[in-house]
N, C-alpha and C. Protein backbone atom coordinates (compact mmCIF):
# COMPACT_ATOMS: atom_id res chain seq x y z
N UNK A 1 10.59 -43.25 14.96
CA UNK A 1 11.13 -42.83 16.24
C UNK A 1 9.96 -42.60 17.19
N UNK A 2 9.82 -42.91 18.86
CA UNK A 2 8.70 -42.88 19.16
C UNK A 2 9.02 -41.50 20.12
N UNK A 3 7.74 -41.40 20.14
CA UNK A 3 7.25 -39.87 20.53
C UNK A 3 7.34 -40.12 21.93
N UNK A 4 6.91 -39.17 22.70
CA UNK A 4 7.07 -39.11 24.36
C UNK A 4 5.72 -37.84 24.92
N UNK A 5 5.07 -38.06 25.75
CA UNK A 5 4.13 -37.05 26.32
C UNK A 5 5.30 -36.89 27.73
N UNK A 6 4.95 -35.41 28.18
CA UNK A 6 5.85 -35.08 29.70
C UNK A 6 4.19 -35.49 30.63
N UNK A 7 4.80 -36.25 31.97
CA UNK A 7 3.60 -36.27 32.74
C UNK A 7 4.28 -36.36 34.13
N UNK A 8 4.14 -35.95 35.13
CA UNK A 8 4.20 -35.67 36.35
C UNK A 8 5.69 -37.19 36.97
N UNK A 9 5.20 -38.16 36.27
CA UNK A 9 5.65 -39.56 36.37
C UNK A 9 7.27 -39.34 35.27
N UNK A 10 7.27 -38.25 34.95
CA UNK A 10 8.03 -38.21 33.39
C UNK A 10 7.66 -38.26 31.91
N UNK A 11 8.95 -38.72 31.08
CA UNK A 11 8.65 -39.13 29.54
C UNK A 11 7.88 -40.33 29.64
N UNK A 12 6.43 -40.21 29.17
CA UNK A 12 6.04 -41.32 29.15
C UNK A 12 5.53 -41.58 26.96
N UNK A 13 6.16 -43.30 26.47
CA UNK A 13 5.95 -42.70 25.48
C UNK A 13 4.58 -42.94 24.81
N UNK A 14 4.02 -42.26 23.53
CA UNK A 14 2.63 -42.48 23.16
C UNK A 14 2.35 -43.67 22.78
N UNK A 15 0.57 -43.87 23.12
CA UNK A 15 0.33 -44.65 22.46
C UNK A 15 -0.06 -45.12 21.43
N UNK A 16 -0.34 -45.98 20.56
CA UNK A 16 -0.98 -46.26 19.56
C UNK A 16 -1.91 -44.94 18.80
N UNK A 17 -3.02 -44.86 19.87
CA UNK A 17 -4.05 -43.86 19.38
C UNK A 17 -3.40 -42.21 19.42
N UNK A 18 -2.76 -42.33 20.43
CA UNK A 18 -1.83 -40.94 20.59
C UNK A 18 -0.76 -40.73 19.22
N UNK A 19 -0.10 -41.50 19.00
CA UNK A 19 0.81 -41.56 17.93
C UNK A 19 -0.39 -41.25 16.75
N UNK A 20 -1.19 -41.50 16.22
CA UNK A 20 -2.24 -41.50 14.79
C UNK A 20 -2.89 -39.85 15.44
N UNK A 21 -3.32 -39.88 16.20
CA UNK A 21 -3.87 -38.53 17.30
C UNK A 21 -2.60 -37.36 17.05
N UNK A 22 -1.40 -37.63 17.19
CA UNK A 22 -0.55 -36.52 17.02
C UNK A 22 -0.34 -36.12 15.25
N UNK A 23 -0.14 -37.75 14.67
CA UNK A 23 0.19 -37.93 13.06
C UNK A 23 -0.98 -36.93 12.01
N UNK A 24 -2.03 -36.65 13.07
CA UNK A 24 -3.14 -35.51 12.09
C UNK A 24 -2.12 -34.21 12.82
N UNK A 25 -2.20 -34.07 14.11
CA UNK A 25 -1.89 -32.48 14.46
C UNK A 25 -0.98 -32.47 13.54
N UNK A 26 -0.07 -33.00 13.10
CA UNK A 26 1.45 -32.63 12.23
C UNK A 26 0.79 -32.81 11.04
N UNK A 27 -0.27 -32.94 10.52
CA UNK A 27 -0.57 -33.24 9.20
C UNK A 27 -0.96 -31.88 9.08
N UNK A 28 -2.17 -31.35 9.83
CA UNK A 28 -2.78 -30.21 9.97
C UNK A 28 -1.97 -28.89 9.78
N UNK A 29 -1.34 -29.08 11.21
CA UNK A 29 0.11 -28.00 11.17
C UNK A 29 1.26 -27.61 9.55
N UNK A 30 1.37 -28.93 9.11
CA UNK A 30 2.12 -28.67 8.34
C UNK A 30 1.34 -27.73 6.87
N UNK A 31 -0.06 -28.72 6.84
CA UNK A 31 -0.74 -28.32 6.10
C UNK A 31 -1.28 -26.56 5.97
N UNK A 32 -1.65 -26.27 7.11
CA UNK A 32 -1.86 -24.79 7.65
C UNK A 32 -0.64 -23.60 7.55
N UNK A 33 0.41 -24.46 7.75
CA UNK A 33 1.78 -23.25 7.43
C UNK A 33 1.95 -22.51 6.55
N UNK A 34 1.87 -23.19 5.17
CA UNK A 34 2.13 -22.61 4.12
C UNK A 34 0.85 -21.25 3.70
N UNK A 35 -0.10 -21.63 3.94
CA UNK A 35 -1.16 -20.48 4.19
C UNK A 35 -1.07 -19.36 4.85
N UNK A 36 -0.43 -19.87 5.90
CA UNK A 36 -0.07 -18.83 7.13
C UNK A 36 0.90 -17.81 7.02
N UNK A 37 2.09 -18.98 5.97
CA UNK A 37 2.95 -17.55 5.41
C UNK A 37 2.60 -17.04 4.35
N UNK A 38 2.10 -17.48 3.74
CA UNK A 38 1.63 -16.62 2.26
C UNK A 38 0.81 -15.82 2.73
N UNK A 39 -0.26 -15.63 3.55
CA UNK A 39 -1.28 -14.79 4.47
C UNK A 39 -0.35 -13.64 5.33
N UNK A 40 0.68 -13.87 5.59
CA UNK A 40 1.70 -13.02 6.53
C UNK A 40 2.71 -12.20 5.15
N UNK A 41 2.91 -12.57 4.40
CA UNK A 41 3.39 -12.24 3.09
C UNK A 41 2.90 -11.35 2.29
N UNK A 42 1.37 -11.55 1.98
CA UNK A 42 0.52 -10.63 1.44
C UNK A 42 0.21 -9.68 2.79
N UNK A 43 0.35 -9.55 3.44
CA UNK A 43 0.01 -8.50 4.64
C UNK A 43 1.30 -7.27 4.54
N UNK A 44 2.53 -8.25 4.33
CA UNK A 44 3.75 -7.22 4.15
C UNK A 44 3.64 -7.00 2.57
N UNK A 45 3.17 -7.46 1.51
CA UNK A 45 3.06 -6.65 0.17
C UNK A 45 1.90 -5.65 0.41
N UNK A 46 0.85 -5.96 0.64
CA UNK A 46 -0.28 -4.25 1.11
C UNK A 46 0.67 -3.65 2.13
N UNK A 47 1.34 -3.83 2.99
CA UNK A 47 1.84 -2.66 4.23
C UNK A 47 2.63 -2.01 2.71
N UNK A 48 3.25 -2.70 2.03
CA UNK A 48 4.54 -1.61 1.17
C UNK A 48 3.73 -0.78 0.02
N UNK A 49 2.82 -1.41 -0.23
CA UNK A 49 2.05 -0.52 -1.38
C UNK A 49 1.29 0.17 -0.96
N UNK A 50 0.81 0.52 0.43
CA UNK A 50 0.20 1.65 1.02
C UNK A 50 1.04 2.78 1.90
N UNK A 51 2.33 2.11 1.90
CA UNK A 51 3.45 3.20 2.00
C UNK A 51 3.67 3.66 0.81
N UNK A 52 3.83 3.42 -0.60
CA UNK A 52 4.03 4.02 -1.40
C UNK A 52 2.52 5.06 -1.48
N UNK A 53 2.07 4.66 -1.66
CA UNK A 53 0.74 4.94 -2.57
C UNK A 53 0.84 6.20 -1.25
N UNK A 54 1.18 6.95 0.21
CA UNK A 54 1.41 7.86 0.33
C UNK A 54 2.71 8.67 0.74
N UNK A 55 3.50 8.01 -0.39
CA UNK A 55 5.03 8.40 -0.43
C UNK A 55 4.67 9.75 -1.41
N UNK A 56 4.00 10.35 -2.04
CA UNK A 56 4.29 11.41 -2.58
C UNK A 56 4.01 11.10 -4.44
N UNK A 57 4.17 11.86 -4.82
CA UNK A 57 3.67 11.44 -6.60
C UNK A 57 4.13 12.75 -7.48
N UNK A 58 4.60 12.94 -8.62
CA UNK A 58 5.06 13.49 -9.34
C UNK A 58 3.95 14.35 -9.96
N UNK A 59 4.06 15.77 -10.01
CA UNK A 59 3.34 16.27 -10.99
C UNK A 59 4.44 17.59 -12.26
N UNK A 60 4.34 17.51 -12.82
CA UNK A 60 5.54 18.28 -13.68
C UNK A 60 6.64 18.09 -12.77
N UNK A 61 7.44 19.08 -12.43
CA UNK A 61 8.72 19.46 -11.27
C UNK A 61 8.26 18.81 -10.22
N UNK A 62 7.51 19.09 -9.31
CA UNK A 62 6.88 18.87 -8.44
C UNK A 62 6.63 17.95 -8.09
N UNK A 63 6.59 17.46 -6.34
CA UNK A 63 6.08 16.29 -5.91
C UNK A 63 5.07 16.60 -4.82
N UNK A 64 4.36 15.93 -5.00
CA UNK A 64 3.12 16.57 -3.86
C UNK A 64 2.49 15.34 -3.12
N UNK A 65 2.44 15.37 -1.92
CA UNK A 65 2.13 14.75 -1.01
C UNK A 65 0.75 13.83 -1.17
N UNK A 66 0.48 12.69 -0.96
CA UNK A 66 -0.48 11.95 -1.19
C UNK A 66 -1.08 11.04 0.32
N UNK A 67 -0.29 11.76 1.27
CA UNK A 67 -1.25 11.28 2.94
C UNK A 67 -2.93 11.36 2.54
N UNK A 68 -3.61 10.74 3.84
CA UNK A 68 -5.13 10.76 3.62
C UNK A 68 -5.61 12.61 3.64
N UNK A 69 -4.93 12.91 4.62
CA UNK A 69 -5.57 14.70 4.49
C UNK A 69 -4.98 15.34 3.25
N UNK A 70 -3.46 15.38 2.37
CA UNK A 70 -3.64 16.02 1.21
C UNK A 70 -4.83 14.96 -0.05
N UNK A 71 -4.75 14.40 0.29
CA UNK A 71 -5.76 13.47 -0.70
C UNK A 71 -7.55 14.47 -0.35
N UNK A 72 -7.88 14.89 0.69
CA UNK A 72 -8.99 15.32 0.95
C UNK A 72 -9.11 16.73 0.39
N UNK A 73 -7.77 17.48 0.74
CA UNK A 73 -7.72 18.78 0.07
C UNK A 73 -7.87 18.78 -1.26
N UNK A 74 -6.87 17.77 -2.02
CA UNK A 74 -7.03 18.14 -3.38
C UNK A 74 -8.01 17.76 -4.04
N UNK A 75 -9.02 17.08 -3.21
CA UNK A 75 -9.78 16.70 -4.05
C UNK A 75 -11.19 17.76 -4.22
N UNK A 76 -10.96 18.88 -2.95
CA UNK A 76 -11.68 19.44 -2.49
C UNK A 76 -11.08 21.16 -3.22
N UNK A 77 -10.04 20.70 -3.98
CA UNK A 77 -9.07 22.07 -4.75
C UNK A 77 -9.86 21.50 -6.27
N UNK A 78 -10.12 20.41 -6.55
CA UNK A 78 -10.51 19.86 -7.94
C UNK A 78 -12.25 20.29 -7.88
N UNK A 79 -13.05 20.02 -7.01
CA UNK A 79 -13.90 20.58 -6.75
C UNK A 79 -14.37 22.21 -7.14
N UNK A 80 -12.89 23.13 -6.43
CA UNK A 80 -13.51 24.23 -6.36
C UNK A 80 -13.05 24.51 -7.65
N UNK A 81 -12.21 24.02 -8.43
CA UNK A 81 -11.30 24.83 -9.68
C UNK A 81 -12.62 23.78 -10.61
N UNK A 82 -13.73 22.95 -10.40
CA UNK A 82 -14.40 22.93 -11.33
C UNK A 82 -15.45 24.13 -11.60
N UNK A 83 -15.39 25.07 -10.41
CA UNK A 83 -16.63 25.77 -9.81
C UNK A 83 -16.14 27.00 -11.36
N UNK A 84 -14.37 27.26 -10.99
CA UNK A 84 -14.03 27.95 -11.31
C UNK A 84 -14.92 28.20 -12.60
N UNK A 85 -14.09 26.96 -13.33
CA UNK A 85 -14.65 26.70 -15.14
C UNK A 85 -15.62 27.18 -15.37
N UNK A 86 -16.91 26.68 -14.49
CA UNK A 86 -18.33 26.81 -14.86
C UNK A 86 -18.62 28.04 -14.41
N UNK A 87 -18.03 29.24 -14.11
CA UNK A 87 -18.20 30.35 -13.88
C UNK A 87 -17.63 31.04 -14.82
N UNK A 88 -16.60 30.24 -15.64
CA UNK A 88 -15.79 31.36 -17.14
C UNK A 88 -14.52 31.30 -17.03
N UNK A 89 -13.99 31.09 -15.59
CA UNK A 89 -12.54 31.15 -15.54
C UNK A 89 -12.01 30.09 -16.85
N UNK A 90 -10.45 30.00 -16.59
CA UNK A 90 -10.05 29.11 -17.53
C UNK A 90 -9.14 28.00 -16.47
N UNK A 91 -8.26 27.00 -17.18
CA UNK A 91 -7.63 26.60 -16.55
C UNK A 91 -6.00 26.93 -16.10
N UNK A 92 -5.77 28.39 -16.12
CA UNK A 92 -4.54 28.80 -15.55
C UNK A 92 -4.87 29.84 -15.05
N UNK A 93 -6.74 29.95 -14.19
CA UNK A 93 -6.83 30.56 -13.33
C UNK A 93 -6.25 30.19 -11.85
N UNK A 94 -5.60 31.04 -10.93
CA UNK A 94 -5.26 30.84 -9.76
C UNK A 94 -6.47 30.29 -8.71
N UNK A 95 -6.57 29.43 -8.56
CA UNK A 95 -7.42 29.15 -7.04
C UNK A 95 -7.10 30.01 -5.98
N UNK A 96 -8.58 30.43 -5.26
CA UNK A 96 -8.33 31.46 -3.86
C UNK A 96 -9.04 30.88 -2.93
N UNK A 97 -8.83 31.02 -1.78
CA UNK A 97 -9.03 30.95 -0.17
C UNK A 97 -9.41 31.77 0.55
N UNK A 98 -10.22 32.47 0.66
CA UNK A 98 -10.32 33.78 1.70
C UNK A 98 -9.76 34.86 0.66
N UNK A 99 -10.06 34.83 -0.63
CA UNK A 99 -9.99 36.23 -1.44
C UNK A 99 -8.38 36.17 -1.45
N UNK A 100 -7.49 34.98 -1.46
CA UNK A 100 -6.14 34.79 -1.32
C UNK A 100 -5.71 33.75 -2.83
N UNK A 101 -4.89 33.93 -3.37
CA UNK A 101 -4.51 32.83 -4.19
C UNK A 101 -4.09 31.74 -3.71
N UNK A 102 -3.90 30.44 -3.64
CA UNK A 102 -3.47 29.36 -2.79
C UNK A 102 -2.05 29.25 -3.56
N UNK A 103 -1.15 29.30 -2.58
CA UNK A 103 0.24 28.94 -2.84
C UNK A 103 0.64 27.35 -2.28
N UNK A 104 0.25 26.21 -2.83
CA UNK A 104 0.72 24.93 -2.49
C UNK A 104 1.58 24.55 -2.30
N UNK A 105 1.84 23.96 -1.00
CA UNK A 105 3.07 23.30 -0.58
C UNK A 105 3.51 22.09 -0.69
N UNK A 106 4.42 22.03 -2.03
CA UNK A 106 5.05 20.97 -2.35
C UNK A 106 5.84 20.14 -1.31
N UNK A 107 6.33 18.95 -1.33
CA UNK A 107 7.17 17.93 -0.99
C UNK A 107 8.58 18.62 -0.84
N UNK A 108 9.00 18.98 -1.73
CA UNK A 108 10.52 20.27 -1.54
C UNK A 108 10.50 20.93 -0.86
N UNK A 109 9.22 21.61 -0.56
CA UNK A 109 9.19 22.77 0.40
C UNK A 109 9.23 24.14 -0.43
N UNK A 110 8.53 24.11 -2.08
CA UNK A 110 9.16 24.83 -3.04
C UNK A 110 6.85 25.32 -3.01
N UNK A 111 6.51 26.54 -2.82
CA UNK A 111 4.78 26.58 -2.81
C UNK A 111 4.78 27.37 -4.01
N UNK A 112 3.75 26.50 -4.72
CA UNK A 112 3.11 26.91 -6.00
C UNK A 112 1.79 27.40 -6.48
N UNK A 113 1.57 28.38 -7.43
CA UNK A 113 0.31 28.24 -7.24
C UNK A 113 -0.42 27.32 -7.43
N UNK A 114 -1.68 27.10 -6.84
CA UNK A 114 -2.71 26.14 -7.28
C UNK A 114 -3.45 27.24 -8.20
N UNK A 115 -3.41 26.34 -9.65
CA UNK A 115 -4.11 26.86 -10.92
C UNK A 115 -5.42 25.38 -10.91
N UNK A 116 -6.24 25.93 -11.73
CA UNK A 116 -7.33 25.14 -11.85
C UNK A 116 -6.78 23.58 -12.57
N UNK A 117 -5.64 24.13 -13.82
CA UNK A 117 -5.21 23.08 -14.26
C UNK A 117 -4.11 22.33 -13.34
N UNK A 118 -3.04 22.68 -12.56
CA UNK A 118 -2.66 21.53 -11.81
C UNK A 118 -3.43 20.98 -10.57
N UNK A 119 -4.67 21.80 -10.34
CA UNK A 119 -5.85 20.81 -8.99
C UNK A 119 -5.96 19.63 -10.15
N UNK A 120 -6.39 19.61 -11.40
CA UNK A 120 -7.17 18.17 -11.94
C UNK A 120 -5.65 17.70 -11.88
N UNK A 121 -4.45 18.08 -12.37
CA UNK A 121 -3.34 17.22 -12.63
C UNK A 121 -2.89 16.26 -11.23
N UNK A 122 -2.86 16.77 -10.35
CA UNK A 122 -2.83 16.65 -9.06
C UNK A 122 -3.34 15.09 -8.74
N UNK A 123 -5.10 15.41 -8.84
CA UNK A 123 -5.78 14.71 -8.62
C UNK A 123 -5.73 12.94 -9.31
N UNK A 124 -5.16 14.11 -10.63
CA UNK A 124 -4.96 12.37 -11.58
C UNK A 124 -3.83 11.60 -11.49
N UNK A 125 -3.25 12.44 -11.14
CA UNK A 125 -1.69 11.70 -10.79
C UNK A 125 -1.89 10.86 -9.16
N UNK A 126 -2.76 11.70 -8.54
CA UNK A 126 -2.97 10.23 -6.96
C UNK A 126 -3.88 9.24 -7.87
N UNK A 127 -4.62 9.28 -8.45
CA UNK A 127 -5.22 8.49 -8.83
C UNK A 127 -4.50 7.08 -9.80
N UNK A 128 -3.59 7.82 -10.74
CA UNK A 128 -2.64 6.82 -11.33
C UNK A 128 -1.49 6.26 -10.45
N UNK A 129 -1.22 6.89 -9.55
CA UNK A 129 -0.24 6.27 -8.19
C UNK A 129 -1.39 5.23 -7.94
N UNK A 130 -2.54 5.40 -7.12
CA UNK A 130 -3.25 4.04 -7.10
C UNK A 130 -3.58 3.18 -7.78
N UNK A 131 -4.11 3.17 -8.68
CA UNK A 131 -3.62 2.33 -9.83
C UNK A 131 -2.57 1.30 -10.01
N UNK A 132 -1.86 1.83 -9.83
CA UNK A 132 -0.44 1.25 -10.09
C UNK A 132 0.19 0.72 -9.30
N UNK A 133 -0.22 1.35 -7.93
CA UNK A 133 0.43 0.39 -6.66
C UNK A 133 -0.51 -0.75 -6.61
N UNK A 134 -1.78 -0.65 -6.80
CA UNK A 134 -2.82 -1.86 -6.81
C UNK A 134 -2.12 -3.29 -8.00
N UNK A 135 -2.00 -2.71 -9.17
CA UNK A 135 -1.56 -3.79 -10.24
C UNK A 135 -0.24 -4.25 -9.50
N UNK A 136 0.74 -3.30 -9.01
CA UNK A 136 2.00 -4.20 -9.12
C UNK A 136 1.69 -4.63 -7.46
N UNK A 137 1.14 -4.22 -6.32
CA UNK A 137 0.07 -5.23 -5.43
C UNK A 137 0.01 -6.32 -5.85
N UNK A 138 -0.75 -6.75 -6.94
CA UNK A 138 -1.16 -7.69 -6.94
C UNK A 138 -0.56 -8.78 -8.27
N UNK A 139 0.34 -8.16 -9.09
CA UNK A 139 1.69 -9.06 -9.50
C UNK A 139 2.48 -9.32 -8.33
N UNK A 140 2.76 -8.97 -7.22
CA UNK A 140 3.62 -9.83 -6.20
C UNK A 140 3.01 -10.89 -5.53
N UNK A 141 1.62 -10.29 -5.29
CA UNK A 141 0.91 -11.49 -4.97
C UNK A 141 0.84 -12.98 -5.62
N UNK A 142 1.02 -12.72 -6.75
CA UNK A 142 0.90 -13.79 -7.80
C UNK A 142 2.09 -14.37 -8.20
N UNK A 143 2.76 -13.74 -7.48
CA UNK A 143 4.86 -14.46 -8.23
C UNK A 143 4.69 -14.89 -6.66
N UNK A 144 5.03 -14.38 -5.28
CA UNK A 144 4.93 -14.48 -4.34
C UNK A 144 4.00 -16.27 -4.22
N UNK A 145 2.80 -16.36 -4.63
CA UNK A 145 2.28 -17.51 -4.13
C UNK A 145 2.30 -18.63 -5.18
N UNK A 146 2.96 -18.16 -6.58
CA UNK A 146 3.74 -19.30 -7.26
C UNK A 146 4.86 -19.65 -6.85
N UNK A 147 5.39 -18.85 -5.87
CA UNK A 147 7.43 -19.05 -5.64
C UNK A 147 7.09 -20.52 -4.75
N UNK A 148 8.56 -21.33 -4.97
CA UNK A 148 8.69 -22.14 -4.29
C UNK A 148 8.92 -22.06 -2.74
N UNK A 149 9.24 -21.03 -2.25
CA UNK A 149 9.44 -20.41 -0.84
C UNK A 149 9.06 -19.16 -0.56
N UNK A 150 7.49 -18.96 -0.81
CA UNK A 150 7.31 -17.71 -0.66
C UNK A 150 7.69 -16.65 1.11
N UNK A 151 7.55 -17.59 1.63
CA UNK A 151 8.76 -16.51 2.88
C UNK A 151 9.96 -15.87 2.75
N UNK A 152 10.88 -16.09 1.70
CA UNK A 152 11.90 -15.62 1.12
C UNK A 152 11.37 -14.80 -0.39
N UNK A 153 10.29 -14.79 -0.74
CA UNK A 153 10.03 -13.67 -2.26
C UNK A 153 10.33 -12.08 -1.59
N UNK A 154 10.70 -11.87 -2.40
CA UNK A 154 11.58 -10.37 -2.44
C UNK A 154 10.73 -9.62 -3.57
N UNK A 155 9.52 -8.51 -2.67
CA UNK A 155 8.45 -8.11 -3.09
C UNK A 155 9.21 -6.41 -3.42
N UNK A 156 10.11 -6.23 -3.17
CA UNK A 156 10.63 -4.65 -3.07
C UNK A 156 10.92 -4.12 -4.26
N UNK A 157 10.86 -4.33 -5.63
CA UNK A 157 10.87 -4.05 -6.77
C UNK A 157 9.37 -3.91 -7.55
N UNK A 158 9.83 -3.07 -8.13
CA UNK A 158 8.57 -2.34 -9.56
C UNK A 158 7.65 -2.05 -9.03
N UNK A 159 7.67 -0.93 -7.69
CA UNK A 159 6.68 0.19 -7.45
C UNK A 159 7.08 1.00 -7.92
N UNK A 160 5.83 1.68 -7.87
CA UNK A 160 6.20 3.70 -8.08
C UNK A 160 7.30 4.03 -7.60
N UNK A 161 8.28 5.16 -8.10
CA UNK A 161 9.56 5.82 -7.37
C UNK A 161 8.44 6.57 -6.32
N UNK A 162 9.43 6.27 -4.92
CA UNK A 162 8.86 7.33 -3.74
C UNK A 162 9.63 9.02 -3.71
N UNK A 163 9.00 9.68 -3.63
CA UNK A 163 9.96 11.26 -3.14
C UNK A 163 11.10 10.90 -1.86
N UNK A 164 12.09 11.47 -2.70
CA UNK A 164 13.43 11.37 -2.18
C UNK A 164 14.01 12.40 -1.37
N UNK A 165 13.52 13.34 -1.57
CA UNK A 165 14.26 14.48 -0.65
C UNK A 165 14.01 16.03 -0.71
């Protein structure tokens, strides 16, 4: 079927060299697409595993927040409850603040103490949330760019459960 350029004069149609001249752009184009969505694909599998990864994380009862600032605190609660240890305490000493015990505020809205032993539990549990959003990250990646239509792979299964309410 022959092609047509628009020019001031109208449809005028291509020529020879224009026709072989367009036959790469469509080679190119077509060639470049599939990259483009698998590249747009993996952009929406990291956006969902970095929503999880600070959706919140389980520790006994408890769900505790995993944003970038509780991630700084607790790591900075694991810190001081190591201070604790090496001073004699144990690990179901209370952590303090200003000569205060720290009462942590869970995801429920339910504040607990911070003991030396749930700062490390805390800590390990964001840490196994990352983990885990990284591996199953990067199993979608890999079903995703084997699928025959990866613009249609349906990446929304086998993360971490997020806090519900």
């Amino acid at each position: 079927m022959p092609r047509f350029r628009a020019t001031s004069e109208g449809n005028i149609p291509f020529t020879a060299a224009e026709e072989i001249e367009q036959d790469a752009v469509d080679a190119a184009y077509a060639a470049a697409l599939p990259a483009q969505i698998k590249a747009a694909k993996w952009q929406a599998i990291k956006a969902k595993r970095d929503t999880i990864k600070s959706a919140g994380t389980p520790v006994g009862a408890y769900w505790f927040h995993t944003d970038a600032d509780s991630r700084i605190q607790q790591l900075g609660l694991k810190d001081q409850a190591r201070d604790v240890l090496a001073a004699g305490g144990t690990t179901a000493t209370v952590l303090q603040k200003l000569g205060q015990d720290i009462p942590w505020q869970t995801m429920s809205g339910v504040a607990v103490p911070m003991t030396v032993e749930l700062s490390f539990a805390v800590v390990a549990a964001v840490g196994n949330l990352d983990a885990l959003c990284h591996y199953v990250g990067l199993q979608h990646k890999a079903a995703m760019e084997a699928a025959a239509d990866p613009s249609v792979y349906d990446f929304s299964g086998d993360w971490p459960v997020a806090f519900g309410g």
